[in-house]
Protein backbone atom coordinates (compact mmCIF):
# COMPACT_ATOMS: atom_id res chain seq x y z
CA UNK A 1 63.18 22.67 -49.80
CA UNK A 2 62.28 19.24 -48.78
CA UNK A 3 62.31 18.57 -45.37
CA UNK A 4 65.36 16.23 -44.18
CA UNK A 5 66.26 14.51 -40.19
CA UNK A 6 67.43 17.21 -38.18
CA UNK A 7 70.62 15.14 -37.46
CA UNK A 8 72.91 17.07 -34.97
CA UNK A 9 70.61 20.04 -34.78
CA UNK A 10 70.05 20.35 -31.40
CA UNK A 11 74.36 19.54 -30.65
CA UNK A 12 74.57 22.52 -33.02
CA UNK A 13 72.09 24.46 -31.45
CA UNK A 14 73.56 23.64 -27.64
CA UNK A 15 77.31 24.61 -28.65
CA UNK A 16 76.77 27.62 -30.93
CA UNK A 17 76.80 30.38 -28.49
CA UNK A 18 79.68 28.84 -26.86
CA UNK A 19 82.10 28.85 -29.53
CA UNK A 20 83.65 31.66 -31.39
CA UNK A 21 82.92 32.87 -34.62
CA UNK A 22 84.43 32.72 -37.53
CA UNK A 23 85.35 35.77 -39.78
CA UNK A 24 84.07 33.82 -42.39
CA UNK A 25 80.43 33.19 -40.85
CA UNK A 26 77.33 34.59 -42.61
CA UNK A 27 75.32 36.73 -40.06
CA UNK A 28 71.00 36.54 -39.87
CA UNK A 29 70.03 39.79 -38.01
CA UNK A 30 66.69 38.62 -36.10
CA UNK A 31 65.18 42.47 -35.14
CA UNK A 32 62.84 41.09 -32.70
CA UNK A 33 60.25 42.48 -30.00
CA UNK A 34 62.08 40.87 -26.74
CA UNK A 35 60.67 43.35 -24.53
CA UNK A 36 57.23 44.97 -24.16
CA UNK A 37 53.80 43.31 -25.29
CA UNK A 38 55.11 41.18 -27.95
CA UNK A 39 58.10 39.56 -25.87
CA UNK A 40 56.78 36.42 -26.05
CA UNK A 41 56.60 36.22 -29.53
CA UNK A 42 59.77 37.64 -29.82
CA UNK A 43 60.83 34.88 -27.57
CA UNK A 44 59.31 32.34 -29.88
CA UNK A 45 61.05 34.06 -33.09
CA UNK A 46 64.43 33.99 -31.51
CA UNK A 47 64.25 30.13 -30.73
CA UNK A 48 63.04 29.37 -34.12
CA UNK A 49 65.73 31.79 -36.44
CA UNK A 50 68.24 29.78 -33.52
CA UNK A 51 66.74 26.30 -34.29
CA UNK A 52 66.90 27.02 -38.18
CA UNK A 53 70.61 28.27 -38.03
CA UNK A 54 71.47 25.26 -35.82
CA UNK A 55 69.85 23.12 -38.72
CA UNK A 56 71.59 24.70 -41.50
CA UNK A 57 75.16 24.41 -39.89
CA UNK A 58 74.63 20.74 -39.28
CA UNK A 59 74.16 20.21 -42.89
CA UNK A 60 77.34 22.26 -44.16
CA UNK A 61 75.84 25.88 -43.25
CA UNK A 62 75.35 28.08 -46.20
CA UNK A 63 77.22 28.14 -49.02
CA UNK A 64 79.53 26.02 -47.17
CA UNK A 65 79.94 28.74 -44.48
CA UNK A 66 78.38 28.77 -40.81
CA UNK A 67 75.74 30.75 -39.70
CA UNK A 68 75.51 33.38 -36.81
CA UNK A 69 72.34 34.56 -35.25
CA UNK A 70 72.23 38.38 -34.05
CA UNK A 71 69.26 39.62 -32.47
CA UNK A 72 68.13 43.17 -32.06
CA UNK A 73 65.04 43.91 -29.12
CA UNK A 74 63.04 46.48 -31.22
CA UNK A 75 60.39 46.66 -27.91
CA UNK A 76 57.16 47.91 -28.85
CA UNK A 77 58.38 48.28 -32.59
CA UNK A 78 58.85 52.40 -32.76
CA UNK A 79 60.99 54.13 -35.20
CA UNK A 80 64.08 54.61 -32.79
CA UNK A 81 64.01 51.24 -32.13
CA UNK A 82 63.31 50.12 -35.87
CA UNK A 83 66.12 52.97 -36.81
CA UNK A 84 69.00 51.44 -34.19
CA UNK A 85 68.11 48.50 -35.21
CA UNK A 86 69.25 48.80 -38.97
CA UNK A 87 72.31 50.63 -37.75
CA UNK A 88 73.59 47.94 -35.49
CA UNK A 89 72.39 45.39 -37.40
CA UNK A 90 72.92 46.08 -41.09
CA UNK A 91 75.66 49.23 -40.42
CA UNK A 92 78.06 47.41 -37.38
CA UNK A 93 77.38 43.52 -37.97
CA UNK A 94 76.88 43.17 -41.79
CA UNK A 95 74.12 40.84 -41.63
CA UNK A 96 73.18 39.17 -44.86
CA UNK A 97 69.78 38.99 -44.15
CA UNK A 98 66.83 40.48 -41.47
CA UNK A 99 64.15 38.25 -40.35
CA UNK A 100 61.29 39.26 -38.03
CA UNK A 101 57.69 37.74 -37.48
CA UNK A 102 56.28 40.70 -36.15
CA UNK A 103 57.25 43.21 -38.89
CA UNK A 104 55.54 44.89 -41.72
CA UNK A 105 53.99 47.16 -39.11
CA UNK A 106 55.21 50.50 -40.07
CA UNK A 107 58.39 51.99 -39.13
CA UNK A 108 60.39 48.83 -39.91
CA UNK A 109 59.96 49.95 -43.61
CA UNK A 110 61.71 53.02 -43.86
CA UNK A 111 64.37 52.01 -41.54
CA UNK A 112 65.27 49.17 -43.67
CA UNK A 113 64.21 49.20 -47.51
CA UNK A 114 67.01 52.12 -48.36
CA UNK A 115 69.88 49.35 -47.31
CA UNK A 116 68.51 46.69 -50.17
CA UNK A 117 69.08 44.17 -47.80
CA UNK A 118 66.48 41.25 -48.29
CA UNK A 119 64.19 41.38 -45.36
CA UNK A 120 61.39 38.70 -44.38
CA UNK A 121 58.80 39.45 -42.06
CA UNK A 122 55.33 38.43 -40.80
CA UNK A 123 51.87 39.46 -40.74
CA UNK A 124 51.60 43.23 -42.62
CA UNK A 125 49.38 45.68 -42.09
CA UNK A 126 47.71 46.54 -45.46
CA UNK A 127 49.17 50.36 -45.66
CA UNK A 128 52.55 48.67 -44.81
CA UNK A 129 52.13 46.89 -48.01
CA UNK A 130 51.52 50.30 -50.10
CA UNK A 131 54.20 52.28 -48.45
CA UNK A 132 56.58 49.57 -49.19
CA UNK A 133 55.76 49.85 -52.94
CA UNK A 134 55.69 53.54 -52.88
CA UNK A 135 59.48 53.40 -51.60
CA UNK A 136 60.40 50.32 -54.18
CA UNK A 137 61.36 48.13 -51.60
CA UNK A 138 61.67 45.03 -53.60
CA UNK A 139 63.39 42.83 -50.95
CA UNK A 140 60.79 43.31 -48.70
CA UNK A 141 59.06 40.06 -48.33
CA UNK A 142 55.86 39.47 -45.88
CA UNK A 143 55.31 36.23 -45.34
CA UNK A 144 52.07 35.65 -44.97
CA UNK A 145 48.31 37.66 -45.88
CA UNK A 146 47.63 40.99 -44.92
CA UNK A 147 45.41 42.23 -41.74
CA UNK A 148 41.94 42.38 -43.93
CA UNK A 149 41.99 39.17 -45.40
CA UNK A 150 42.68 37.53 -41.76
CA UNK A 151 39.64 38.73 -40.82
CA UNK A 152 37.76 37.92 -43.83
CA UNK A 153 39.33 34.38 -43.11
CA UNK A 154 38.80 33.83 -39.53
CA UNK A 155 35.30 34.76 -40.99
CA UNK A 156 34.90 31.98 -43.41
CA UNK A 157 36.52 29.67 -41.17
CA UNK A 158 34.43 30.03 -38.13
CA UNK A 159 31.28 29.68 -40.51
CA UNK A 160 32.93 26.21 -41.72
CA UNK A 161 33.33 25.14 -38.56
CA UNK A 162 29.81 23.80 -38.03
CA UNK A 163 29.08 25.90 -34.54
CA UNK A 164 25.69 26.27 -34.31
CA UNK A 165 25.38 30.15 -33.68
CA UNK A 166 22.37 31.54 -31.90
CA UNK A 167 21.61 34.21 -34.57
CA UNK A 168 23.56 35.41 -37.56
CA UNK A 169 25.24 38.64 -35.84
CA UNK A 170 28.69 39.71 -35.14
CA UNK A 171 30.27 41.91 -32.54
CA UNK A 172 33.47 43.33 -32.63
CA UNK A 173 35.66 44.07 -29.86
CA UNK A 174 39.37 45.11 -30.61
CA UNK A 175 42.31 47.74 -30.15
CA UNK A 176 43.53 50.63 -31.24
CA UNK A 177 46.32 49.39 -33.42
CA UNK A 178 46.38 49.63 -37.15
CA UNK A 179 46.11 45.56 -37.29
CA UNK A 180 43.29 45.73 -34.86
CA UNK A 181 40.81 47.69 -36.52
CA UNK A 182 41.60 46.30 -40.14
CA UNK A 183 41.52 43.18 -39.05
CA UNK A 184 37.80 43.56 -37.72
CA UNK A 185 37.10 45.68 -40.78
CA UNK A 186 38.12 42.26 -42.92
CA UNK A 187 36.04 40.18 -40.31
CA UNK A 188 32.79 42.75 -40.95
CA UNK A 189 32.69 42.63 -44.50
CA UNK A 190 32.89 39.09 -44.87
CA UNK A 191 30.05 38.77 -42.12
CA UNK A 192 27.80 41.32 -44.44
CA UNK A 193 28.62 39.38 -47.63
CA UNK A 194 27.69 36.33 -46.01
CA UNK A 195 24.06 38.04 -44.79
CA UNK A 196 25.24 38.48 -41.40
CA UNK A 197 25.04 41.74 -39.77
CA UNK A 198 27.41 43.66 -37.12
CA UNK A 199 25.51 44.50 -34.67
CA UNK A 200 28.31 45.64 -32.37
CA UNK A 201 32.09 47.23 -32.87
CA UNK A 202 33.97 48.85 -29.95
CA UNK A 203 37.59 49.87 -30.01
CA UNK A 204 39.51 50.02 -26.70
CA UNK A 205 42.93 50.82 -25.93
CA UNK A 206 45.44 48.90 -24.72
CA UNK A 207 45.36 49.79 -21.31
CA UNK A 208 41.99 48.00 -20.54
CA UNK A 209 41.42 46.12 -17.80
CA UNK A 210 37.82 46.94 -16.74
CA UNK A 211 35.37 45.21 -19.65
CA UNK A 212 32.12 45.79 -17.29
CA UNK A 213 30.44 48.56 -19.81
CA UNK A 214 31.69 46.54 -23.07
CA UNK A 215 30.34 42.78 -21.47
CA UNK A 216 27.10 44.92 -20.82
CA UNK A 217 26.73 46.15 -24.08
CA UNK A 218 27.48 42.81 -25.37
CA UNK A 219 25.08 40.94 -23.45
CA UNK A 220 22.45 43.57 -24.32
CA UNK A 221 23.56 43.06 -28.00
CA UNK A 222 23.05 39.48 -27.93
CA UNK A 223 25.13 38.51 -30.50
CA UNK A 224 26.17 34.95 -32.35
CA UNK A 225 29.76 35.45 -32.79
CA UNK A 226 31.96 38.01 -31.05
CA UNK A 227 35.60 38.28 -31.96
CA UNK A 228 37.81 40.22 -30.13
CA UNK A 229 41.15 41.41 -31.69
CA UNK A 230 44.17 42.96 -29.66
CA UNK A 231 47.70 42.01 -29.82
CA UNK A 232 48.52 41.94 -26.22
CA UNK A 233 47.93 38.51 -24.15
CA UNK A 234 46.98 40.65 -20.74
CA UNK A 235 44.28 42.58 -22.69
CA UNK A 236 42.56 39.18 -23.98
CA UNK A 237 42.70 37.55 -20.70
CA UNK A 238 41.09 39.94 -18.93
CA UNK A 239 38.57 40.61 -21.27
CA UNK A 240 38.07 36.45 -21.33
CA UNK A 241 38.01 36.14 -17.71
CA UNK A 242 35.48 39.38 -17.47
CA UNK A 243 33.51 37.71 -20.01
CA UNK A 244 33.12 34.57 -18.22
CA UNK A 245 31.64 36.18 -15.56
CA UNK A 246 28.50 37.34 -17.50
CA UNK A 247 28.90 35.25 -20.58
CA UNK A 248 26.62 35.55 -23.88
CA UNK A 249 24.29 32.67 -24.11
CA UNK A 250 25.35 30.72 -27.11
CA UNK A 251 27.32 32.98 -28.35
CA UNK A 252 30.63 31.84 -30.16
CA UNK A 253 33.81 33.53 -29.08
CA UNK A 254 36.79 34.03 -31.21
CA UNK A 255 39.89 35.83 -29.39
CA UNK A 256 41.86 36.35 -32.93
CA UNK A 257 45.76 35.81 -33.32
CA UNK A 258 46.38 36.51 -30.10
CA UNK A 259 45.38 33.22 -29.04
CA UNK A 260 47.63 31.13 -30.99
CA UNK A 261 50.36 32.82 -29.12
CA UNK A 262 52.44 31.68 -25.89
CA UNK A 263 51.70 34.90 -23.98
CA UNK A 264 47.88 33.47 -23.46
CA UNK A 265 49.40 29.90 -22.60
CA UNK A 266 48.96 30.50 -19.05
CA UNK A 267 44.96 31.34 -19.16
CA UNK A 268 44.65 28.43 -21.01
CA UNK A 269 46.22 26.28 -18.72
CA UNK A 270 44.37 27.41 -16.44
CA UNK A 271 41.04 26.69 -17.81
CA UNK A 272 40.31 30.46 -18.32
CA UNK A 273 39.61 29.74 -22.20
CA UNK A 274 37.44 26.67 -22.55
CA UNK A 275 35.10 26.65 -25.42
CA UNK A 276 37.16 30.03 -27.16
CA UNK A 277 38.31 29.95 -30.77
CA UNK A 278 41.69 31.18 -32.07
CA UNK A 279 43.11 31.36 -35.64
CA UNK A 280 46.30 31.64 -37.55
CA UNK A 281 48.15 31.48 -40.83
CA UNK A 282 50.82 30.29 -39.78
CA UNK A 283 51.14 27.48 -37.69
CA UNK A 284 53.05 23.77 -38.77
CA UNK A 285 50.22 21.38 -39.25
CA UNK A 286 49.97 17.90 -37.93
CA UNK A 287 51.36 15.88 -40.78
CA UNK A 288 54.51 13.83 -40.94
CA UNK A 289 56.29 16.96 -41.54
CA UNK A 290 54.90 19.12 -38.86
CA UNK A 291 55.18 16.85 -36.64
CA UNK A 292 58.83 16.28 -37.03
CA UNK A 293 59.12 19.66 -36.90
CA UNK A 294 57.29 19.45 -33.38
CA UNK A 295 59.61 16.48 -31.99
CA UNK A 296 62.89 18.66 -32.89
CA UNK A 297 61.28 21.76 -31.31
CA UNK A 298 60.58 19.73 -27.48
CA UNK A 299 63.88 17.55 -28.03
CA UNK A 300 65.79 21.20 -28.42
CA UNK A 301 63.87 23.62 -26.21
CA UNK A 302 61.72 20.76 -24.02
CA UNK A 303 58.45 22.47 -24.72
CA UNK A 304 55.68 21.71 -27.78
CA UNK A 305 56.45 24.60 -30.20
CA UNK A 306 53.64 27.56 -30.08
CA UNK A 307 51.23 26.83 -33.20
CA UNK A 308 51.95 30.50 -34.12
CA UNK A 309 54.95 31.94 -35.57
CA UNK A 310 57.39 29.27 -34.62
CA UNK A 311 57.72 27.20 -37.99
CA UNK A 312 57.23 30.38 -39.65
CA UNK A 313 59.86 31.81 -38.86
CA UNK A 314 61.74 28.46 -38.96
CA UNK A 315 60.96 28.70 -42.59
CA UNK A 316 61.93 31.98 -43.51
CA UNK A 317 65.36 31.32 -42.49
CA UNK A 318 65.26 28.29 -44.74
CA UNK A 319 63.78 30.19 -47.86
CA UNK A 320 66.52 32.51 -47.57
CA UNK A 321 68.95 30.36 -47.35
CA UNK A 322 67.86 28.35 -50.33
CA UNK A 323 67.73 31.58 -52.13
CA UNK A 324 71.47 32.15 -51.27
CA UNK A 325 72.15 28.95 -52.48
CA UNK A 326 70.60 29.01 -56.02
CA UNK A 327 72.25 32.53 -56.29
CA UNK A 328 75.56 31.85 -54.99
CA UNK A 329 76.39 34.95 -52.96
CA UNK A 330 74.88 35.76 -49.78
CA UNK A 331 75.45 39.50 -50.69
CA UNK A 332 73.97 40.38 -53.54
CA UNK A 333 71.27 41.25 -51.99
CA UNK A 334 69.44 42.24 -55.29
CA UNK A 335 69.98 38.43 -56.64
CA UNK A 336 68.41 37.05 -53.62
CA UNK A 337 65.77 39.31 -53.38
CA UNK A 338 64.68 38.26 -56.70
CA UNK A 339 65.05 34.24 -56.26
CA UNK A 340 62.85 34.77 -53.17
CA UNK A 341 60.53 36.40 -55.12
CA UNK A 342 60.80 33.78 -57.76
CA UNK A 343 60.56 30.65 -55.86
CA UNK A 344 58.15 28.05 -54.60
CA UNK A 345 59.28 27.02 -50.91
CA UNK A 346 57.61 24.19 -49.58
CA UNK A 347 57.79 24.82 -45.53
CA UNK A 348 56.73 23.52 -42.52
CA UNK A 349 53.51 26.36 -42.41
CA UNK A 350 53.20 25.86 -45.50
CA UNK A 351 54.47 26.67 -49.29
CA UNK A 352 55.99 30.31 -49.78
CA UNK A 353 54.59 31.68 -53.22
CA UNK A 354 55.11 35.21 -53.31
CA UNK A 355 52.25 37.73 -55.37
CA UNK A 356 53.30 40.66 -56.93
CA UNK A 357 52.86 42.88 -54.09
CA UNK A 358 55.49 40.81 -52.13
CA UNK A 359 52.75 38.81 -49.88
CA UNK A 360 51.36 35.80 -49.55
CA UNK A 361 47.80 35.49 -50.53
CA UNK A 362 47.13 32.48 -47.92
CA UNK A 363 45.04 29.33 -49.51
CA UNK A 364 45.02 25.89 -49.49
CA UNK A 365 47.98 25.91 -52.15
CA UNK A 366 49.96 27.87 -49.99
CA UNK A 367 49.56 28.63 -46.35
CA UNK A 368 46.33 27.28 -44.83
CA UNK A 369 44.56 29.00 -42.13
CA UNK A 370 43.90 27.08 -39.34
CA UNK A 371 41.25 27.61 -36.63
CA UNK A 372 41.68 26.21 -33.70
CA UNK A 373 39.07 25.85 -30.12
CA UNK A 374 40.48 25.21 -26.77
CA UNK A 375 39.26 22.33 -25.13
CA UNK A 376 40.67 20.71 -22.40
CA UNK A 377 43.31 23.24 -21.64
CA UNK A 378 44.62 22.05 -25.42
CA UNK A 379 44.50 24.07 -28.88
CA UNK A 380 42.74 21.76 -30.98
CA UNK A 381 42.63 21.79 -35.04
CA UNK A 382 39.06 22.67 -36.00
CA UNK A 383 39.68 23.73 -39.90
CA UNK A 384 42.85 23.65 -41.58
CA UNK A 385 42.10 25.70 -44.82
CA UNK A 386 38.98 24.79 -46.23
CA UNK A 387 38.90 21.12 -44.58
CA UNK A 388 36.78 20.71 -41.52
CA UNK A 389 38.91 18.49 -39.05
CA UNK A 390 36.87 18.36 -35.81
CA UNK A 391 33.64 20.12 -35.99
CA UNK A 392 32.11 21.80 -33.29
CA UNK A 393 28.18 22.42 -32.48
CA UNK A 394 28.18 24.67 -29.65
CA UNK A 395 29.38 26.37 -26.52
CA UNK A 396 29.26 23.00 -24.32
C-alpha cells in the first residue's frame, strides 16, 4: 500500500455512526480491551480500526462496498470474554475480519482459530505462537515480534543509545503475566551475551502499590540499568514515583512498553517520568509518512496519536483490506489468509513481512524498534532501529 491524502477521512469518520448501514457493508470486528487495565489501549485501537475504516470508505470502501466497525470489550482478555466475543462477533454479526492490538495472549486463540476467520493481532506471547501452530491456525497473524525478542531488543537498543551506565548490571523488576516475565527473560539474556550481568530480578503482582522493600533492594543492588516490565499504567507510576523518592545514582531506567502507552500520559505530564526510557515496535516514525499520519490523527480526534499501537493498528486494517482486494472476496477467508501471509505491506509502523510462524521478526527492513526518553514532559526518538537519533549520556 502506498500511502495517499486522507481526503474526506475525517467527514467519513464524523458521519459514520450516524448513518445506517447497508446490508451490503463489510463488517471489521475490533475485540478490544475497553474496560479493565488495558482500556486505554483499547481506546487507542478503537480510534485507529475507526480512522482506517473512515479512510477506506472515502476512497470507494472495499471491494467497492463500505465498511462497518463492530467492537467487542474483551476486559482483562479471559476466555469468557475471548469466547462471547467470537460468538457475537463472528456467530451474530458476520464480520469478515477480527483485529485486536492486544491479542495473541492466550485464550483469544482457541476462541477464534476453529472459525478460519483471518485474525490480526499485536504483540504475542511466545507460547501463544506454539499453541497457534499446534491448532493450525493459519489465519492467525501477529503483527509484530514476540515477548523475548522485545526484551532482547530494548536490550540492544538501550546499549546503542550512548547512556553512560554506572556499571554493566541489570535489574529486573516486572509482573506476573506471561509477557512480563518473558519479556525480562529476553532482556537477561541479551544483557549476559553482551557481558553484563543481572544482578537483580523480582516479580510482583499486579496489585502493587508499596515498592519500599523492592527500591531498597535496588538501591542496595546498585545497578546500571533497571527495567521494569508490567502492563498496567498504575503499577509503573507508582513504582516511578516510589523510585524517585530514593532514586539509584546513575542508574538508567527503562519502564518497557508500558510507557509508550496513553495510560502513563498523565505521569508524564506531570513531570513524574523525566530522564525514563520507553520502547516499542510499533510506533509511526517521524518521516513524511508518519507524520501525515500524525496530522490526520489530531485533525480527526484533536490529540497527537499515542506512539504505541495507534498506526499499528491503523495498518492492519489496511493490510487486510489490500488482501481482500488482490483476492476478490472478503469471505474466503482461506484466500485472504494466504495473501496476508504472502504479501509485503508497506505501513505507517512499518513494512508487514510475515515469517513462517505467522510473526513479524522486527528489523530495520520491517518494523523498527524505537526507544524513546522522556524529556520535557515529551517522548523523544532516541534510536529508531539500529540508527542513533538523539543520544543520551546520562541521568541529567
Amino acid at each position: 500500500m502506498k500511502l495517499k491524502t486522507f481526503a474526506g477521512a475525517i467527514c467519513a469518520l464524523g458521519t459514520m455512526t450516524q448513518i445506517a448501514v447497508a446490508q451490503d457493508t463489510i463488517k471489521i470486528g475490533a475485540p478490544i480491551p475497553l474496560t479493565g487495565y488495558f482500556a486505554a489501549d483499547g481506546q487507542t485501537m478503537k480510534e485507529a480500526v475507526d480512522l482506517a475504516a473512515a479512510h477506506l470508505n472515502a476512497n470507494g470502501g472495499v471491494l467497492g462496498r463500505q465498511l462497518e466497525v463492530v467492537t467487542f470489550d474483551i476486559g482483562d482478555l479471559t476466555p469468557d470474554k475471548l469466547t462471547a466475543a467470537a460468538a457475537n462477533l463472528i456467530e451474530r454479526d458476520e464480520v469478515s475480519v477480527l483485529i485486536n492490538g492486544y491479542g495473541g495472549m492466550g485464550p483469544d486463540i482457541p476462541a477464534f482459530c476453529p472459525y478460519g476467520i483471518p485474525y490480526i493481532h499485536n504483540d504475542a506471547v511466545s507460547s501463544v505462537v506454539d499453541l497457534a501452530e499446534r491448532m493450525n491456525c493459519g489465519a492467525i497473524f501477529n503483527a509484530s515480534d514476540v515477548d523475548v525478542n522485545y526484551g532482547r531488543i530494548v536490550f540492544e537498543q538501550m546499549l546503542a543509545s550512548g547512556y553512560d551506565f554506572p556499571s554493566e548490571t541489570l535489574a529486573l523488576v516486572h509482573g506476573d503475566y506471561e509477557w512480563d516475565i518473558n519479556v525480562a527473560k529476553g532482556m537477561a539474556e541479551a544483557a549476559e551475551a553482551a557481558g553484563w550481568a543481572v544482578v537483580y530480578e523480582q516479580e510482583v503482582p499486579y496489585d502493587t502499590v508499596e515498592w519500599t522493600n523492592v527500591v531498597g533492594k535496588l538501591n542496595q543492588t546498585n545497578p546500571g540499568l533497571i527495567h521494569f516490565e508490567a502492563l498496567d499504567p498504575s503499577v509503573a507510576t507508582t513504582f516511578m514515583s516510589q523510585l524517585a523518592l530514593d532514586p539509584v545514582p546513575g542508574a538508567a531506567l527503562n519502564i518497557g512498553y508500558i510507557g509508550a502507552t496513553p495510560g502513563v500520559d498523565d505521569a508524564i505530564a506531570q513531570g513524574q517520568a523525566e530522564g525514563v526510557f520507553t520502547f516499542t515496535l510499533n510506533a509511526q516514525d517521524s518521516d513524511e509518512v508518519g507524520q501525515a499520519f500524525s496530522e490526520e490523527w489530531s485533525a480527526a480526534y484533536d490529540v497527537e496519536p499515542p506512539v504505541s499501537l495507534a498506526a499499528a493498528v491503523y495498518d492492519m486494517a489496511n493490510l487486510w483490506a489490500e488482501a481482500v482486494e488482490e483476492v476478490g472476496d472478503d469471505r474466503n477467508f482461506a484466500a485472504v489468509a494466504s495473501e496476508i501471509k504472502a504479501q509485503s505491506f508497506a505501513g505507517i509502523a512499518g513494512t508487514y513481512v510475515f515469517n513462517d510462524r505467522n510473526y513479524i521478526s522486527s528489523g530495520t527492513e520491517t518494523q523498527p524498534a524505537q526507544l524513546f526518553r522522556i524529556e520535557d514532559g515529551q517522548r523523544v526518538r532516541v534510536v529508531v532501529g539500529d540508527e542513533v537519533v538523539a543520544p543520551v549520556t546520562s541521568a541529567d
